[in-house]
Protein backbone atom coordinates (compact mmCIF):
# COMPACT_ATOMS: atom_id res chain seq x y z
CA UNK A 1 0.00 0.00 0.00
CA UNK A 2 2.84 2.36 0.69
CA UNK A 3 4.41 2.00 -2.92
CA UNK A 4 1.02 2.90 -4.48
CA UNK A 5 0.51 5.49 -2.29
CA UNK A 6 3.95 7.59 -3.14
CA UNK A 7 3.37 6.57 -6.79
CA UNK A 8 -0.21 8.68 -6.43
CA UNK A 9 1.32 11.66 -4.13
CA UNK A 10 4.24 11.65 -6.42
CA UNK A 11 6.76 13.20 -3.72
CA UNK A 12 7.77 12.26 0.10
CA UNK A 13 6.37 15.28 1.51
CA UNK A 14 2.81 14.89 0.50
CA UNK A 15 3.22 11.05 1.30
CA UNK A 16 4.97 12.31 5.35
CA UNK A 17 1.87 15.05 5.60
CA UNK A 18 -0.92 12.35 5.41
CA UNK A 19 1.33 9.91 7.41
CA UNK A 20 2.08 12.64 10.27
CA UNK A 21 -1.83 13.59 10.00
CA UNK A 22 -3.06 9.69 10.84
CA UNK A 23 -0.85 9.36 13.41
CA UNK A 24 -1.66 12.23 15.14
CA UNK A 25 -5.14 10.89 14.60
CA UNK A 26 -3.71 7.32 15.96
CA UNK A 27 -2.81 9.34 19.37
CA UNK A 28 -6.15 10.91 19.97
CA UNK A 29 -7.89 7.66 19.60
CA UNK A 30 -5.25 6.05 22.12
CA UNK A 31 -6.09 8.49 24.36
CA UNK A 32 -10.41 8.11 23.96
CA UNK A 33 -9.90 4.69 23.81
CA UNK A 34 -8.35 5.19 27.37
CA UNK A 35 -11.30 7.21 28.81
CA UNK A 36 -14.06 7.08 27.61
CA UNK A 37 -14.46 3.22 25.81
CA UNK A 38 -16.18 0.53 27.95
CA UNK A 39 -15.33 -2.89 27.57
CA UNK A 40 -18.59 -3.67 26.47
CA UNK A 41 -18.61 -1.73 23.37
CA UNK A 42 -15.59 -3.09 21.74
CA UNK A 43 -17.25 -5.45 19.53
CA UNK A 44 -19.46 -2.98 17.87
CA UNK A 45 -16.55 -0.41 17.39
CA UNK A 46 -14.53 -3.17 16.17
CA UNK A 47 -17.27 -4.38 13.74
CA UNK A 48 -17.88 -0.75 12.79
CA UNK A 49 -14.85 0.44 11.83
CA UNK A 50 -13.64 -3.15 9.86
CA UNK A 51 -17.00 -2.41 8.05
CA UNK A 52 -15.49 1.12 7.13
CA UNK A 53 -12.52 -0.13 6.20
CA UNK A 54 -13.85 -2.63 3.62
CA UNK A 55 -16.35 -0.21 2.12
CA UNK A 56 -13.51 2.42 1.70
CA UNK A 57 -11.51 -0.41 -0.04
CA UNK A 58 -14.67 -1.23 -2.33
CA UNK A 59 -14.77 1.81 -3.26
CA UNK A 60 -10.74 2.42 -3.75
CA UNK A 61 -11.01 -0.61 -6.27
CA UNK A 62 -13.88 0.87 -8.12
CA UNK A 63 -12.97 4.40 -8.17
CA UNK A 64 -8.84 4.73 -7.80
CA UNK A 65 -7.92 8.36 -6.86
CA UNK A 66 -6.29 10.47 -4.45
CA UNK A 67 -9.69 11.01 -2.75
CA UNK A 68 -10.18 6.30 -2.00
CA UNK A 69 -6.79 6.30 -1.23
CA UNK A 70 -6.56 8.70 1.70
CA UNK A 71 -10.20 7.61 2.78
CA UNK A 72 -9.21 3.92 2.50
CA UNK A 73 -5.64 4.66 4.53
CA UNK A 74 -7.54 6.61 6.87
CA UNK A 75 -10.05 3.72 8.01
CA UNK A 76 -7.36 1.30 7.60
CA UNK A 77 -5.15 3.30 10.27
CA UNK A 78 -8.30 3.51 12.87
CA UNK A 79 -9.34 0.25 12.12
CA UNK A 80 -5.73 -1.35 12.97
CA UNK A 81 -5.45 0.80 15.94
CA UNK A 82 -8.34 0.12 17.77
CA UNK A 83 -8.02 -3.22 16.77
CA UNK A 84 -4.64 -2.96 18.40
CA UNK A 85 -6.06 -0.97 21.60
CA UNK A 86 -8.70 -3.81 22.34
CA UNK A 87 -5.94 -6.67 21.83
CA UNK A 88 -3.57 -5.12 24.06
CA UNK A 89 -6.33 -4.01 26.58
CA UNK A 90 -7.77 -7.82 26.76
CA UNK A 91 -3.92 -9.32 27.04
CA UNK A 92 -3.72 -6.83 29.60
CA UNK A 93 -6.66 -7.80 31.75
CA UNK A 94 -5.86 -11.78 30.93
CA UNK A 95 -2.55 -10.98 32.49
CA UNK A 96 -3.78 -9.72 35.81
CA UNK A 97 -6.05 -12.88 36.52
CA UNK A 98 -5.36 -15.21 38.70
């Protein structure tokens, strides 16, 4: 995905804005995901955003442009991360059982 991304942006620096950009956006949802996310709702923001992420890619396939691509990296970066968030969280909590 990242060698048909900098083929699209056609330089680094457009390619290291919308990388700084979703990570900035990966540290704001570490820090909700911290405060204000039950445990209970994890499934449906799981299911939620995977469901984003696939739609963005239908779309990307159908309709390649700058546009899909960013949308598609977008939900694929909060999809992975909260995906991450819950893993850790849940190895976390298995951990501290006795």
């Amino acid at each position: 995905m990242t060698i048909y991304m900098i083929k699209v942006f056609s330089n680094s620096f457009n390619l290291g804005v919308f990388t700084s950009i979703f990570s900035f956006i990966t540290c704001i949802l570490g820090f909700l995901f911290a405060k204000l996310i039950k445990k209970e709702y994890y499934n449906r923001i799981i299911g939620i955003s995977t469901s984003f992420t696939i739609i963005s890619l239908l779309i990307m396939i159908f309709q390649c442009n700058m546009v899909t691509i960013v949308l598609f990296n977008f939900f694929q970066t909060v999809s992975k991360t909260l995906m991450s968030l819950v893993n850790e969280n849940n190895q976390f909590n298995l951990c501290n059982d006795e």
